[in-house]
Protein backbone atom coordinates (compact mmCIF):
# COMPACT_ATOMS: atom_id res chain seq x y z
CA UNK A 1 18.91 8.62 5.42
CA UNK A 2 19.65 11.66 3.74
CA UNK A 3 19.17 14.92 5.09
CA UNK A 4 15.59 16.73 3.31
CA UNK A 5 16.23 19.68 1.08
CA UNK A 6 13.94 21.96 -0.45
CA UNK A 7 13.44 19.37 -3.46
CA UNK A 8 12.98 16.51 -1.63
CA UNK A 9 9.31 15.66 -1.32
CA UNK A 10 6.83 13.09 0.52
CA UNK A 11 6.56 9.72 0.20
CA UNK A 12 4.09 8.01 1.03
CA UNK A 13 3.70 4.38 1.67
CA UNK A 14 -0.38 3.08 2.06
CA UNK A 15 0.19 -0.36 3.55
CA UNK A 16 -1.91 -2.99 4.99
CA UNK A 17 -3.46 -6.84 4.30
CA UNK A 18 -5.18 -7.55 1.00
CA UNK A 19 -8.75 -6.48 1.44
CA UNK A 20 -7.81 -3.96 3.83
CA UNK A 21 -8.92 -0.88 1.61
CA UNK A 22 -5.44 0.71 1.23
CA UNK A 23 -5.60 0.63 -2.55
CA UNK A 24 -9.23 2.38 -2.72
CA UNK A 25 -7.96 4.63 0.33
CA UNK A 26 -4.92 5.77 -1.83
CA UNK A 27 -5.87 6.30 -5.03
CA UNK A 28 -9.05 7.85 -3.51
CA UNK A 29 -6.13 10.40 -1.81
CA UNK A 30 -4.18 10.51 -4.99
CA UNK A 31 -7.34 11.66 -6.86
CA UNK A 32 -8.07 14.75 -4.54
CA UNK A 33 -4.45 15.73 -4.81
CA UNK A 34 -4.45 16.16 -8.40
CA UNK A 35 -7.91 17.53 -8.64
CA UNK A 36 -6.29 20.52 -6.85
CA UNK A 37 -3.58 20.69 -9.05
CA UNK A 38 -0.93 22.06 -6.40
CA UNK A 39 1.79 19.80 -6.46
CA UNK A 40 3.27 17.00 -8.82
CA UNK A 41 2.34 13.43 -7.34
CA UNK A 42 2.49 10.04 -8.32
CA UNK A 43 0.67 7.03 -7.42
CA UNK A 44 2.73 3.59 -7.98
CA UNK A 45 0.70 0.24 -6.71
CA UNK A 46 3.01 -2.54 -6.34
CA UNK A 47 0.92 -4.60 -8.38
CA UNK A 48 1.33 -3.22 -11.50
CA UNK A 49 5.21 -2.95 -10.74
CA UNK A 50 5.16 -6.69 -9.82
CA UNK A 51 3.54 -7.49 -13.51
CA UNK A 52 6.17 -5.63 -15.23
CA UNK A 53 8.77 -6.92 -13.84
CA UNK A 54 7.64 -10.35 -13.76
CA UNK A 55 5.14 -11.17 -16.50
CA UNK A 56 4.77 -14.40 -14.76
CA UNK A 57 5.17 -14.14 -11.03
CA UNK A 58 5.90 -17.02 -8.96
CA UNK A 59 5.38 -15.47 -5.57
CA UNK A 60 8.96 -16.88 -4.12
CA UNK A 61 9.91 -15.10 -1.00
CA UNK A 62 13.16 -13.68 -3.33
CA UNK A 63 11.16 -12.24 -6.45
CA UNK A 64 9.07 -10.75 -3.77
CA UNK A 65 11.97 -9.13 -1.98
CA UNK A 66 13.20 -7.89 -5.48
CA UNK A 67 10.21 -6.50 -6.50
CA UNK A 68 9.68 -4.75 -3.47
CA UNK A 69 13.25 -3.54 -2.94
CA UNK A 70 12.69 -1.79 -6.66
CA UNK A 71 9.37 -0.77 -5.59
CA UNK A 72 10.98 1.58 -3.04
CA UNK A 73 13.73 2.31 -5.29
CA UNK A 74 11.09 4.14 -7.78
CA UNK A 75 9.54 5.92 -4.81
CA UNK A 76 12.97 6.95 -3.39
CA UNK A 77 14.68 8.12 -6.68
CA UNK A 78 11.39 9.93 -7.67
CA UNK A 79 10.77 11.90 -3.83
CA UNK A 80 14.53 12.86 -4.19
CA UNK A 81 13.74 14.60 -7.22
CA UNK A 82 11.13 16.98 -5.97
CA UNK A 83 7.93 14.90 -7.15
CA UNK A 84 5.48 13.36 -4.38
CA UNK A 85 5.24 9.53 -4.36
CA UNK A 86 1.87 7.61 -2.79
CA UNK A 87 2.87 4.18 -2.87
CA UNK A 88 0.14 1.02 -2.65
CA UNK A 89 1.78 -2.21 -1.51
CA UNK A 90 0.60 -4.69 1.18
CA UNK A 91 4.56 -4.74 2.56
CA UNK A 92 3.74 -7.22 4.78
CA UNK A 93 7.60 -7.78 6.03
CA UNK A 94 8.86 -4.54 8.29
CA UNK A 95 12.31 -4.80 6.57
CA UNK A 96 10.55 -3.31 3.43
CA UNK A 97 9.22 -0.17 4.88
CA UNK A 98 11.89 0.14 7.33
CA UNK A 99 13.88 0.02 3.57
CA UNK A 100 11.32 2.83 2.84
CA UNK A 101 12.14 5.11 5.58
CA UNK A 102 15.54 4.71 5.49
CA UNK A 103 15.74 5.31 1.63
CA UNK A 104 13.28 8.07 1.24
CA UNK A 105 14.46 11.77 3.05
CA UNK A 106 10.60 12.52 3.85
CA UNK A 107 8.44 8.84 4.10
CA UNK A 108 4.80 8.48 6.25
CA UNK A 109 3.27 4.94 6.49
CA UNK A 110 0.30 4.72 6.78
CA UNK A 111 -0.88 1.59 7.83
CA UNK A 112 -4.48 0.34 6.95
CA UNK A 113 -5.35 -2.11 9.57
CA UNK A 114 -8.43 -4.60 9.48
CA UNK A 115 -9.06 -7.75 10.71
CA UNK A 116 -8.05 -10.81 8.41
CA UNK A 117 -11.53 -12.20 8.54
CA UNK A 118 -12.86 -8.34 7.05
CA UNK A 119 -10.43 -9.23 4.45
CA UNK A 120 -10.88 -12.12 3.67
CA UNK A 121 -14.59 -11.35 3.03
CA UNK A 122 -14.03 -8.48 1.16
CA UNK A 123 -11.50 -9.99 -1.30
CA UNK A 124 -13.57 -13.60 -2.07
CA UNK A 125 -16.59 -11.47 -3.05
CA UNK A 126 -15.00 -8.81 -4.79
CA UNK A 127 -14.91 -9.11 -8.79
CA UNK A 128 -11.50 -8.23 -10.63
CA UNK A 129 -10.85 -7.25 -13.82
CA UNK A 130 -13.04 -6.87 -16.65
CA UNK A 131 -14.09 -10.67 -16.71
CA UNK A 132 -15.46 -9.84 -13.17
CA UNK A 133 -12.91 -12.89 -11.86
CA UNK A 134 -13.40 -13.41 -8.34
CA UNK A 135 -10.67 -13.45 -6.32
CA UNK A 136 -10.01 -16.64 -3.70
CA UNK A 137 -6.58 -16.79 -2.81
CA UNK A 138 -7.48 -16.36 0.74
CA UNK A 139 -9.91 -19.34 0.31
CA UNK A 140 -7.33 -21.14 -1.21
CA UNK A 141 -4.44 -20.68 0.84
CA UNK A 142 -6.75 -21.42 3.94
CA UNK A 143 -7.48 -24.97 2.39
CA UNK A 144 -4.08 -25.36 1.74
CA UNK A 145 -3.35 -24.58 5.32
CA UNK A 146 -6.04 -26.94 6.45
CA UNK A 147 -4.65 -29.79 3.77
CA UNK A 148 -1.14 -29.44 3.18
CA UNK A 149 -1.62 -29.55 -0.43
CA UNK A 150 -0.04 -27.47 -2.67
CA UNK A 151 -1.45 -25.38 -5.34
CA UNK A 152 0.49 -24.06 -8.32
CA UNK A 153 0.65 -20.22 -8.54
CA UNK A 154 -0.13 -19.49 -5.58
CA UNK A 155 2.76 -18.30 -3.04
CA UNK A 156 3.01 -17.52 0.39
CA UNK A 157 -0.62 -15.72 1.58
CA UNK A 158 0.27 -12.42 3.98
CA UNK A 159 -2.73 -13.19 7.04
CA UNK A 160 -2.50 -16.83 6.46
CA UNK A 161 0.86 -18.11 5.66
CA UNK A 162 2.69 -14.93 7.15
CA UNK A 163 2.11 -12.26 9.52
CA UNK A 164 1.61 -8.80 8.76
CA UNK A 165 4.51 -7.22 10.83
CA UNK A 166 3.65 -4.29 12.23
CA UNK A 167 5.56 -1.05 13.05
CA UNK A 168 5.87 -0.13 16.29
CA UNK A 169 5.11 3.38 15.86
CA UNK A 170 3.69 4.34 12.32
CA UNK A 171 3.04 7.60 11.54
CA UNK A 172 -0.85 7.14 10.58
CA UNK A 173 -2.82 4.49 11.56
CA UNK A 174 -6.57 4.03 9.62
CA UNK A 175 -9.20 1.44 10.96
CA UNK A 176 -10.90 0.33 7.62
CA UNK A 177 -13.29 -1.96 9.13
CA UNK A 178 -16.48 -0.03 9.80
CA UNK A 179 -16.62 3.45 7.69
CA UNK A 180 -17.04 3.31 4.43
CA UNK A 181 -14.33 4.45 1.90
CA UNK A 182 -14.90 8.32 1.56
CA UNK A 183 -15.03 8.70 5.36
CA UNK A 184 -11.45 7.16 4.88
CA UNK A 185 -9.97 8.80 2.36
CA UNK A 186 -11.28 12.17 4.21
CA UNK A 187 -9.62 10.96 7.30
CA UNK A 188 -6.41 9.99 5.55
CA UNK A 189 -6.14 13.57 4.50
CA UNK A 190 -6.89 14.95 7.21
CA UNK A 191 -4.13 12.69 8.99
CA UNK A 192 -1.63 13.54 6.07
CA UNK A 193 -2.43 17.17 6.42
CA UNK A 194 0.25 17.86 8.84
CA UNK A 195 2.90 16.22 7.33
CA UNK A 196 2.49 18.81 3.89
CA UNK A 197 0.08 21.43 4.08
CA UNK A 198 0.25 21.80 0.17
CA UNK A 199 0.03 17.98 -0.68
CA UNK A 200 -2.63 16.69 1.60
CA UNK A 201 -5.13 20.41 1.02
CA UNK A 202 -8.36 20.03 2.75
CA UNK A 203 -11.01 23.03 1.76
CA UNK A 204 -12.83 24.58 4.09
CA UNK A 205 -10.71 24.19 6.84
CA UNK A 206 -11.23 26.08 9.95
């Protein structure tokens, strides 16, 4: 890991299971950040940088590791550079964000836990897109466990087909499964706060 310098900046990684609330948690975060206007910061969500890179993804465990390996690439070369990276990506596999911390001279992860069946929930009810498309990949990878059949397009399920490997000391931890999300995002903040008083401002502090 290189050593910080004055134009080095934070990076941020928001990870967790799908459902979890770490997307709404940090753009909600990346949204009071540039509403005070005090430091340049950029979101990048793993699933838009997964659809550029491959139009058509097939989910195999090595266009996963590619597309997550350039994932924290973008944050790296960008912190380096002086601007502030959140980045929103379920990084399910510890070598990823151990990648992260390595690779980036300032990196936080902040890990959004909930419990699968939360998730699960929360993603089969939830409408995507402007078609309002309901997502049901849990549902459908939780038949496939229960059938051994396969179905086309759909890869390997992080809470069903693989475990969400946890860090064994990460620097913020955020239950998601009771409050709702502005309690979070305030609390995620307030957690971040330490880590860059400029970044992560919270008004009215005492």
């Amino acid at each position: 890991m290189i050593s910080p310098s004055s134009d080095q900046t934070l990076a941020v990684w928001f990870c967790g299971l799908p459902g979890s609330g770490k997307t709404t948690i940090a753009r909600g975060v990346f949204e009071k950040i540039t509403s005070n206007q005090r430091k340049e910061v950029t979101l990048i969500e793993m699933d838009s940088i997964r659809k550029k890179i491959y139009p058509n993804p097939t989910y195999s465990d090595e266009e996963r590791d590619a597309a997550y390996r350039s994932f924290v690439l973008m944050g790296s070369l960008l912190s380096r550079n002086g601007v502030a990276v959140l980045l929103d990506g379920t990084g399910h596999k510890r070598i990823w964000r151990d990648l992260a911390r390595e690779e980036c001279p300032k990196f936080v992860e902040v890990y959004v836990k909930c419990p699968i069946e939360i998730c699960i929930e929360r993603e089969t009810y939830r409408l995507r897109g402007e078609e309002g498309i309901r997502e049901k990949f849990y549902l459908e990878a939780l038949e496939r466990l229960r059938t051994g059949v396969k179905i086309k397009g759909l890869g390997k399920v992080p809470g069903v087909d693989e475990p969400f490997e946890e860090s064994p000391s990460p620097e913020v931890v955020i239950d998601s499964s009771k409050d709702p999300p502005k309690i979070l995002i305030e609390e995620a903040m307030e957690a971040l706060h330490k880590y860059d008083l400029g970044l992560f401002y919270i008004e009215n502090r005492s």
